[in-house]
N, C-alpha and C. Protein backbone atom coordinates (compact mmCIF):
# COMPACT_ATOMS: atom_id res chain seq x y z
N UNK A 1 0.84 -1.18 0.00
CA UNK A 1 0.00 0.00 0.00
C UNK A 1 0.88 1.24 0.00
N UNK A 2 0.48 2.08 -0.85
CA UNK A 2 1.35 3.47 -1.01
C UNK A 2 1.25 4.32 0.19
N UNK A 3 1.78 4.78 0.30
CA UNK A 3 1.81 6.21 1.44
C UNK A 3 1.97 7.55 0.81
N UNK A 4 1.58 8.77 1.94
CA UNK A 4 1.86 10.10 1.21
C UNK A 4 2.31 11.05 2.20
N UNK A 5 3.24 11.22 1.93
CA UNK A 5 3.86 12.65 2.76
C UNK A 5 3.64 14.23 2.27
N UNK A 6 4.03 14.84 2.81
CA UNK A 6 4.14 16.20 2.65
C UNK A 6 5.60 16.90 3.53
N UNK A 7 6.06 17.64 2.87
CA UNK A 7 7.29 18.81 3.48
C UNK A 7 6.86 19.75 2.68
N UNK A 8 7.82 21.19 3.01
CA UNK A 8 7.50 22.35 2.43
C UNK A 8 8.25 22.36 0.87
N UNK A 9 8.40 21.16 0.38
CA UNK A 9 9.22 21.20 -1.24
C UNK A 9 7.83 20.69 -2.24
N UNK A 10 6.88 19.66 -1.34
CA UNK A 10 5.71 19.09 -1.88
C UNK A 10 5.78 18.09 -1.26
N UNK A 11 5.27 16.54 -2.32
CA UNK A 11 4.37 15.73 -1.81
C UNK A 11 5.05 14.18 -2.19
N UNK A 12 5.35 13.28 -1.20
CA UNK A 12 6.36 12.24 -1.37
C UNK A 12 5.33 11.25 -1.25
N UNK A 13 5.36 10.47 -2.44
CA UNK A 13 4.33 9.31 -3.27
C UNK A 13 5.22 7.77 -2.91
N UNK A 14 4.55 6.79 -2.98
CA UNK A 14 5.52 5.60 -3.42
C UNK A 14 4.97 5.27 -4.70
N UNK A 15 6.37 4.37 -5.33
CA UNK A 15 5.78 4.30 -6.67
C UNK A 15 4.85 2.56 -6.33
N UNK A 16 3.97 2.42 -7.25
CA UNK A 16 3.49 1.36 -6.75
C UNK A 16 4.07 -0.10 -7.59
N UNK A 17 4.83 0.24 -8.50
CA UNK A 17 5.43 -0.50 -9.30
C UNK A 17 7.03 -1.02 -8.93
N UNK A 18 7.51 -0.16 -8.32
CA UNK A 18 8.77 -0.39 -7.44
C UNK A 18 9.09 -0.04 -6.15
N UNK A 19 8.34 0.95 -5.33
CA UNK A 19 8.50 1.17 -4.37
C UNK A 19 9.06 2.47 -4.06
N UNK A 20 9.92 3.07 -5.00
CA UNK A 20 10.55 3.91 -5.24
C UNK A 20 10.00 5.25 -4.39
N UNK A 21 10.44 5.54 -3.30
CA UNK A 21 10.16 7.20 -2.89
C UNK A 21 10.22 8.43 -3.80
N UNK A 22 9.40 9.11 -4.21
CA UNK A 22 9.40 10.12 -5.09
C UNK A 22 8.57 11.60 -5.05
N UNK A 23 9.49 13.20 -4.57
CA UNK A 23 8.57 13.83 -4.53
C UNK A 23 8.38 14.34 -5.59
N UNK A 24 7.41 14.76 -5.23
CA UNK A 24 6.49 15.84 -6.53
C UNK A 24 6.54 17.31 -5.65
N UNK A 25 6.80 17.91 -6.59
CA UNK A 25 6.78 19.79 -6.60
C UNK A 25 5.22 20.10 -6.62
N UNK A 26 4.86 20.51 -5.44
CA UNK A 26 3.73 21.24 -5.43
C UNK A 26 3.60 22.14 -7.09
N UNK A 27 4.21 23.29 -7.42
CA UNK A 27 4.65 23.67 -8.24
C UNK A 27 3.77 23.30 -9.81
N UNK A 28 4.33 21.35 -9.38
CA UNK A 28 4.11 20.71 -10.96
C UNK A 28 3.40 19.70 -10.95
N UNK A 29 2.36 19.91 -10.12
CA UNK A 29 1.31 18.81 -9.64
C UNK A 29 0.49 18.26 -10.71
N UNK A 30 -0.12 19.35 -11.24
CA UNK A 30 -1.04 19.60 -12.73
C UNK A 30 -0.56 18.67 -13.78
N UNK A 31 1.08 18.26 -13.78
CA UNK A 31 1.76 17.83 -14.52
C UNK A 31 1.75 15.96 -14.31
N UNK A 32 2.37 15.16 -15.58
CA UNK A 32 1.83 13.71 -15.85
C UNK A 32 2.98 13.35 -15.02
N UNK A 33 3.07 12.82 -13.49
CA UNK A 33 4.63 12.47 -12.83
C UNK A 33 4.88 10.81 -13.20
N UNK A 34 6.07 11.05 -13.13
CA UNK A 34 6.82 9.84 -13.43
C UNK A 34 7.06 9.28 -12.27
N UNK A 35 7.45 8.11 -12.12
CA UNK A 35 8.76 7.83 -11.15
C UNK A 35 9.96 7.85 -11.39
N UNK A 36 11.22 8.25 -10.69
CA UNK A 36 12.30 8.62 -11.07
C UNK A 36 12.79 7.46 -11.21
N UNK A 37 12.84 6.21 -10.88
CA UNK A 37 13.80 5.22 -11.02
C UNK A 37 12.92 4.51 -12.13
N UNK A 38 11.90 3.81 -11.96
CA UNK A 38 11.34 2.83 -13.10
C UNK A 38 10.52 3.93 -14.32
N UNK A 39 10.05 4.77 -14.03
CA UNK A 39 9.44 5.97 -15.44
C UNK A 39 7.76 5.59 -15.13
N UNK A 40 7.57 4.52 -14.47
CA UNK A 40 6.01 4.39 -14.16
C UNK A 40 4.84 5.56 -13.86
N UNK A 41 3.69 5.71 -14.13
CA UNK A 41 3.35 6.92 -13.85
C UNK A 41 2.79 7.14 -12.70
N UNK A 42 2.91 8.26 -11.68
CA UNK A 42 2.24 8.00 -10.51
C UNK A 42 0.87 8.56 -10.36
N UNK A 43 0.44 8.12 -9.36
CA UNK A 43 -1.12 8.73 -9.12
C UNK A 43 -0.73 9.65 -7.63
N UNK A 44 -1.18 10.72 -8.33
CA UNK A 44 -1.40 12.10 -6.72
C UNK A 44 -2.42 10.89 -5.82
N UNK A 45 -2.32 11.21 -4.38
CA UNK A 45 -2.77 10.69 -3.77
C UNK A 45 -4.27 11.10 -3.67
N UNK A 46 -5.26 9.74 -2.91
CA UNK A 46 -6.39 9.93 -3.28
C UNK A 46 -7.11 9.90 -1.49
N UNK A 47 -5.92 10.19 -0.54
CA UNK A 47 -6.50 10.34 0.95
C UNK A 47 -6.33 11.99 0.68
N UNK A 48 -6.72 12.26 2.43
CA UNK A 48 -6.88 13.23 2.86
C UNK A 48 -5.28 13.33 3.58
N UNK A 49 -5.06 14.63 3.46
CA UNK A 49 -3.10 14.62 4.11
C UNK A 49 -3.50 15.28 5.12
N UNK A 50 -2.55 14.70 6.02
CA UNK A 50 -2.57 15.65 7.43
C UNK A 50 -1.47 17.03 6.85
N UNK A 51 -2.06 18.15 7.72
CA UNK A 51 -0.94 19.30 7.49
C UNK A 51 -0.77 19.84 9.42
N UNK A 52 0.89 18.80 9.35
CA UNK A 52 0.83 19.36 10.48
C UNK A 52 1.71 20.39 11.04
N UNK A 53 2.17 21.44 9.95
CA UNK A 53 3.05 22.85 10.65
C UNK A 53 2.19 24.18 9.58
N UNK A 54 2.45 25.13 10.42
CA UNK A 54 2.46 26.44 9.51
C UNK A 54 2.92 26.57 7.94
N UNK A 55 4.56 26.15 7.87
CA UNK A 55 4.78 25.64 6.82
C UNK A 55 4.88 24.85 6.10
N UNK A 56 3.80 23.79 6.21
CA UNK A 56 3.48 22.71 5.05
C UNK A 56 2.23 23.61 4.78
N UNK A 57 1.47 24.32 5.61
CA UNK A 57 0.32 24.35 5.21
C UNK A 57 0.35 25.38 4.46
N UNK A 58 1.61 26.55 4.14
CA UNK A 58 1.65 28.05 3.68
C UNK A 58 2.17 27.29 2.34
N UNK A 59 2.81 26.25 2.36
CA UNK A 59 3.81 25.79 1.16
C UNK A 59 2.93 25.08 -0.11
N UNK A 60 1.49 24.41 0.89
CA UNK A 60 0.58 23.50 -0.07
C UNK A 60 -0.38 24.58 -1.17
N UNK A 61 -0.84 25.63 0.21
CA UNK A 61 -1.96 26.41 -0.68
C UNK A 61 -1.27 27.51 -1.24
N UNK A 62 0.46 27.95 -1.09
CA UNK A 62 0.08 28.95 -1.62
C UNK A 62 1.07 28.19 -3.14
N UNK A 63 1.35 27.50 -3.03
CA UNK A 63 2.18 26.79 -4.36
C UNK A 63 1.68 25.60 -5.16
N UNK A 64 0.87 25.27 -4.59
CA UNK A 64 -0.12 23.99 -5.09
C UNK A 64 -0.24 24.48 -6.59
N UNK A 65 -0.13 23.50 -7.74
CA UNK A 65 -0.68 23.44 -9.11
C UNK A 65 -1.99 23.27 -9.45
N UNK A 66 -2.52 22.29 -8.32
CA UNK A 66 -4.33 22.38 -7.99
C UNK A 66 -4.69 22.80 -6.94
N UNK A 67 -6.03 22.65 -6.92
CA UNK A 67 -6.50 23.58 -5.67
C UNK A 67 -6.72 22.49 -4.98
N UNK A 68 -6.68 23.00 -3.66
CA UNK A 68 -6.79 22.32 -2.14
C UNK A 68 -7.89 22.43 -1.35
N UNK A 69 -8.59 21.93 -0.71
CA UNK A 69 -9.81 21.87 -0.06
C UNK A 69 -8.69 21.54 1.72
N UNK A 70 -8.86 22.59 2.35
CA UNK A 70 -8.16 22.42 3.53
C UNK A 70 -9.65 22.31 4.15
N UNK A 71 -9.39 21.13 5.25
CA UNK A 71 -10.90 20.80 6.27
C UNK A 71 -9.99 21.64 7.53
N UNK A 72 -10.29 22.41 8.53
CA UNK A 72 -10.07 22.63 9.66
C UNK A 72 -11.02 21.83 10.89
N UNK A 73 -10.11 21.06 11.86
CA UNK A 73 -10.91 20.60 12.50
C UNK A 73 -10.24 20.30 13.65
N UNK A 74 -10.92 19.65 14.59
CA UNK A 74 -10.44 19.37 16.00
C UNK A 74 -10.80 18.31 16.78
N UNK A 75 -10.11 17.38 17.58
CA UNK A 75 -10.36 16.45 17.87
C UNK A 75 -11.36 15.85 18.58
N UNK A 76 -11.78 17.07 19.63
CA UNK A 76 -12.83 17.21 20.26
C UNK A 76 -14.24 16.97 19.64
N UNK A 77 -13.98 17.60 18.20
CA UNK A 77 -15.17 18.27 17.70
C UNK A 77 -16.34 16.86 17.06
N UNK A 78 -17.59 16.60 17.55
CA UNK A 78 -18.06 16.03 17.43
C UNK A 78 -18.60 16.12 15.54
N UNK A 79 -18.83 16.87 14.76
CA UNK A 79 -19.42 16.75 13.51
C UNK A 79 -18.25 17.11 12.79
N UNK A 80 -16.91 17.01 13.10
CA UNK A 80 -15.39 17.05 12.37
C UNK A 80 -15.39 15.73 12.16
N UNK A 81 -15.25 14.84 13.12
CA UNK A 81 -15.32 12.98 12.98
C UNK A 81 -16.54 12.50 12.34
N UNK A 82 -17.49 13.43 12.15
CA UNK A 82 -18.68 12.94 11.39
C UNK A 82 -18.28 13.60 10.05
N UNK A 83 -17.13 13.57 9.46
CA UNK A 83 -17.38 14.87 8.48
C UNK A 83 -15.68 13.64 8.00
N UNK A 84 -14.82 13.05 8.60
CA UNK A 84 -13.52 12.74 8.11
C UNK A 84 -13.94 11.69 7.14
N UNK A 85 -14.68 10.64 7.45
CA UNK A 85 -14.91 9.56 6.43
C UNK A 85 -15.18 10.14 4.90
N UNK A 86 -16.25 11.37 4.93
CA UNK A 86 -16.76 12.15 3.79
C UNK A 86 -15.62 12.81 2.91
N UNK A 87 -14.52 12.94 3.76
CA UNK A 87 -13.43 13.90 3.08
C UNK A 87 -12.72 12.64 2.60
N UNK A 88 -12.44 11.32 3.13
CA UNK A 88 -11.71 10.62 2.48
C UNK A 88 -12.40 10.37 0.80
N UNK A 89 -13.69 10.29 1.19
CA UNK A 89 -14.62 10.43 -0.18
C UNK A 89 -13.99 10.85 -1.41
N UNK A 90 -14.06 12.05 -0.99
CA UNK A 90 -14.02 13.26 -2.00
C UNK A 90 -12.64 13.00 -2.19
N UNK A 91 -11.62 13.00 -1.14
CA UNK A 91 -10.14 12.51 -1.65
C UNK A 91 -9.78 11.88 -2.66
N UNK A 92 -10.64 11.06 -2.59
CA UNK A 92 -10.56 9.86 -3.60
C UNK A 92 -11.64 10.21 -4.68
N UNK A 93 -12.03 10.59 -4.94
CA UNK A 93 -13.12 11.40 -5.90
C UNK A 93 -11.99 12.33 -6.70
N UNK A 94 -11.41 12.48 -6.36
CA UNK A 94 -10.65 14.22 -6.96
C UNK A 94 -9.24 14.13 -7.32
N UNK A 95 -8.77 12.76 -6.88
CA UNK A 95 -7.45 12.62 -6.60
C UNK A 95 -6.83 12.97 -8.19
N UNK A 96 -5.84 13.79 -8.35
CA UNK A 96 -5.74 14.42 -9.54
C UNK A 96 -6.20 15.19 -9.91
N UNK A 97 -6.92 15.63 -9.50
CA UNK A 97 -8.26 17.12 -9.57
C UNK A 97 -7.61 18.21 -8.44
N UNK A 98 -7.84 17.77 -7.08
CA UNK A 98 -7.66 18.56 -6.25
C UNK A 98 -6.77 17.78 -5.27
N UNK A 99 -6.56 18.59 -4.23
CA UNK A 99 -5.83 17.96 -2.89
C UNK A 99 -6.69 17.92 -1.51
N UNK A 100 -6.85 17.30 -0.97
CA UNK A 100 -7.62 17.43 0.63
C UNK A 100 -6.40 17.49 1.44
N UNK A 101 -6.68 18.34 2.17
CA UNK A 101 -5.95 18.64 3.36
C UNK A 101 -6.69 18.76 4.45
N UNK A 102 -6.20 18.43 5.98
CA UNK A 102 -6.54 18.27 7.02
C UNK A 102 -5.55 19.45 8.37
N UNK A 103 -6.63 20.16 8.63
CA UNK A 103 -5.32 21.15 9.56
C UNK A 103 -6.48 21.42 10.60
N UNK A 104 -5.40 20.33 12.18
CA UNK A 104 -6.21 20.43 13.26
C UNK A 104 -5.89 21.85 13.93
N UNK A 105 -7.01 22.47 14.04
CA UNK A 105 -6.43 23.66 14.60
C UNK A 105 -5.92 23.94 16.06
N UNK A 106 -6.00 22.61 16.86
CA UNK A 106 -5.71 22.12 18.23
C UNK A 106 -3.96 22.42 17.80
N UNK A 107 -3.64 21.90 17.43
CA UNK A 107 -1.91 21.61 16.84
C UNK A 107 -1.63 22.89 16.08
N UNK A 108 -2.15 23.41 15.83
CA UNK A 108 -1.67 24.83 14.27
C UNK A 108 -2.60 25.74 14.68
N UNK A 109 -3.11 26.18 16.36
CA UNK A 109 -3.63 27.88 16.37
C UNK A 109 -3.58 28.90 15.12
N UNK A 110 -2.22 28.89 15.02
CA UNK A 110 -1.90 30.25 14.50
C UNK A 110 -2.47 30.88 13.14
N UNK A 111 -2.66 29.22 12.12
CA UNK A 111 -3.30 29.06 11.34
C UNK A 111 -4.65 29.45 11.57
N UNK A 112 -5.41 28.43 11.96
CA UNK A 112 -6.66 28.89 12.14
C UNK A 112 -7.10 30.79 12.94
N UNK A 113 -6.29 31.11 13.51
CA UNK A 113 -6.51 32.55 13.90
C UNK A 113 -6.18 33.23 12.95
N UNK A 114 -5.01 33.25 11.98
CA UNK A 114 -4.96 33.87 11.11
C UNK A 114 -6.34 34.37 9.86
N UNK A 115 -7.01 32.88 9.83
CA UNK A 115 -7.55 32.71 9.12
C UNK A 115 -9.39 32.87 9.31
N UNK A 116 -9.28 33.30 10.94
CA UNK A 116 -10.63 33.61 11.00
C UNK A 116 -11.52 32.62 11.55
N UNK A 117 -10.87 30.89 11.90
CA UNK A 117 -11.46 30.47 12.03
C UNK A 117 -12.36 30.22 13.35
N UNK A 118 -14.12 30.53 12.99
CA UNK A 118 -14.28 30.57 14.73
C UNK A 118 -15.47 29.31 14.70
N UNK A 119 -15.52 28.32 13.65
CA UNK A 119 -16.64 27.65 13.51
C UNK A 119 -16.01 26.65 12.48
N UNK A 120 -16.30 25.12 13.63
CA UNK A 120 -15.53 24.14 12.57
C UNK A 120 -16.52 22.64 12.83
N UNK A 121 -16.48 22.21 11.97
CA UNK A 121 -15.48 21.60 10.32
C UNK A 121 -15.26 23.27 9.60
N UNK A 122 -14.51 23.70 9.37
CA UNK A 122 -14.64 24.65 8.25
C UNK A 122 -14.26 24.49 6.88
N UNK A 123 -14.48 24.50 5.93
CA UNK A 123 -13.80 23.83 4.70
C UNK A 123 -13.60 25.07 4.03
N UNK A 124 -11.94 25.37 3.42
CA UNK A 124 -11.97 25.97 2.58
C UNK A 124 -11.17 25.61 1.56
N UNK A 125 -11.48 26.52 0.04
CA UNK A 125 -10.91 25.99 -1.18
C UNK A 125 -9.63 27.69 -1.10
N UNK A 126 -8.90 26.60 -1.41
CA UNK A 126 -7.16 27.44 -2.15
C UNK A 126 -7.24 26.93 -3.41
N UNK A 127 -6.98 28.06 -3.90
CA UNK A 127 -6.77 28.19 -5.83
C UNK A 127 -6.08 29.08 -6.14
N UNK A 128 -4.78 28.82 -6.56
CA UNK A 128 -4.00 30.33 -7.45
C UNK A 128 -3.13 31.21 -6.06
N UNK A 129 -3.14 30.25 -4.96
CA UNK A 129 -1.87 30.73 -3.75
C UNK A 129 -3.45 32.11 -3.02
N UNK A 130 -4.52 31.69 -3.46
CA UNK A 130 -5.21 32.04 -2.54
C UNK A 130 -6.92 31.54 -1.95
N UNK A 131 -7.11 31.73 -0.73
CA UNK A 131 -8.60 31.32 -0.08
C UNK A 131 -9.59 31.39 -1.42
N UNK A 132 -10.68 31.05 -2.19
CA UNK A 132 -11.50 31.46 -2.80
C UNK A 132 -13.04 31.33 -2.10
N UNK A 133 -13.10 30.21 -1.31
CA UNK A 133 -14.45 29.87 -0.70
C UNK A 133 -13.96 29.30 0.51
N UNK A 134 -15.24 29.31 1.34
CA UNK A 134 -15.29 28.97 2.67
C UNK A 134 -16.76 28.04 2.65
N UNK A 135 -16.57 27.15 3.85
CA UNK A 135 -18.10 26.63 3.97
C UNK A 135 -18.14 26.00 5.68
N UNK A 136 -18.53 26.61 6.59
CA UNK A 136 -18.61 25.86 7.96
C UNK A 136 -19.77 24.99 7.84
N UNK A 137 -19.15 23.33 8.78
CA UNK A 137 -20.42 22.87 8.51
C UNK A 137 -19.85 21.82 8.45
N UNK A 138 -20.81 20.52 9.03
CA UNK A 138 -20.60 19.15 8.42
C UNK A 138 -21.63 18.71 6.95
N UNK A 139 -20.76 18.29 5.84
CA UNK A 139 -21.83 17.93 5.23
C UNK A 139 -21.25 16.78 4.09
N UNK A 140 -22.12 15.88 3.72
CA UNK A 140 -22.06 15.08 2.95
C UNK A 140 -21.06 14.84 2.03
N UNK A 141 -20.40 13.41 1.34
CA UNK A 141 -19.53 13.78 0.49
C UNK A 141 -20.26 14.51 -0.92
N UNK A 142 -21.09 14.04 -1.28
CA UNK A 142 -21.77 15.03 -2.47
C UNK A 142 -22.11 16.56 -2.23
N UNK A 143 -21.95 16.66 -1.28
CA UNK A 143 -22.17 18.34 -0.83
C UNK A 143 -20.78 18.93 -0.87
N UNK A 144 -19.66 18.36 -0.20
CA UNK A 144 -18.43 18.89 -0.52
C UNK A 144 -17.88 18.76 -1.85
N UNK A 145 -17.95 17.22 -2.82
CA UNK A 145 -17.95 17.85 -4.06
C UNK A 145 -17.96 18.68 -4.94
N UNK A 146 -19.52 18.88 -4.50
CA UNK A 146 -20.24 19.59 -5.60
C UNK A 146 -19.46 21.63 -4.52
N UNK A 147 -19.35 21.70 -3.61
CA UNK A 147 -18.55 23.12 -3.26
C UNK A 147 -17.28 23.29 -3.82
N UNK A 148 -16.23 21.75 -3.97
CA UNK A 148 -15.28 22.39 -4.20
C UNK A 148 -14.97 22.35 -5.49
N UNK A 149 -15.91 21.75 -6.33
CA UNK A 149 -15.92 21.84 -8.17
C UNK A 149 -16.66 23.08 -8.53
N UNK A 150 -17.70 23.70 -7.36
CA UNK A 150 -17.80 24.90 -8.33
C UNK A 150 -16.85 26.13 -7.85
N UNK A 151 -15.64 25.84 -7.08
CA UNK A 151 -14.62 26.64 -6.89
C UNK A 151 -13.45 26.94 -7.56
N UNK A 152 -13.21 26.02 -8.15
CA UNK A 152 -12.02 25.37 -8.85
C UNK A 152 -12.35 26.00 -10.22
């Protein structure tokens, strides 16, 4: 089974054909990736990524090649855990389309204050190194879909 990382350079895939560790440039996401050792093609990942510093999370939305659907949420939060299964959904719905991201705001304040957040699940879409939509709220995977395709 593949795995997916994140640092502030982008996004570290396995290849599924050799195993091969390989990042991808936020940058050149949009773009058909290879793997560097066998040439196989990879698939952007189709989970939800944890973002767990300031700078993975400044590095994803504001350099991303696609847009990002960041969920803000918290562990506590009773309709955030009703809301994670739905995002794996859409993860996998989009994978190559968009990115899901996950930023607990328990762990990353600074983020979420920056950003206004006073009401969560909050979902917002990054496009073009900036916020375009917001949506507080738990809701369905066809409801987040259909928000972050007409953002994009």
């Amino acid at each position: 089974m593949s795995r997916s990382e994140l640092d502030e350079r982008g996004l570290i895939v396995d290849c599924t054909t050799c195993g091969q560790r390989n990042r991808l440039a936020y940058e050149r996401l949009n773009a058909a990736p290879r793997c560097a050792k066998c040439k196989t093609g990879l698939r952007l990942p189709g989970e939800a990524l944890e973002l767990p510093s300031e700078q993975i999370f400044a590095a994803i939305t504001s350099r991303s090649a696609l847009p990002v659907l960041i969920d803000f949420w918290a562990p506590w939060c009773g309709p955030c855990k009703t809301v994670a299964p739905e995002l794996a959904k859409v993860a996998a719905d989009g994978a190559g389309e968009w990115l899901v991201g996950k930023l607990n705001t328990e762990e990353v304040p600074a983020i979420a204050q920056r950003f206004g957040v006073s009401a969560i699940p909050l979902m917002a879409v990054f496009n073009g190194g900036r916020e375009v939509a917001r949506r507080a709220g738990a809701m369905p995977e066809a409801g987040i879909c259909q928000f972050v395709a007409s953002h994009v």
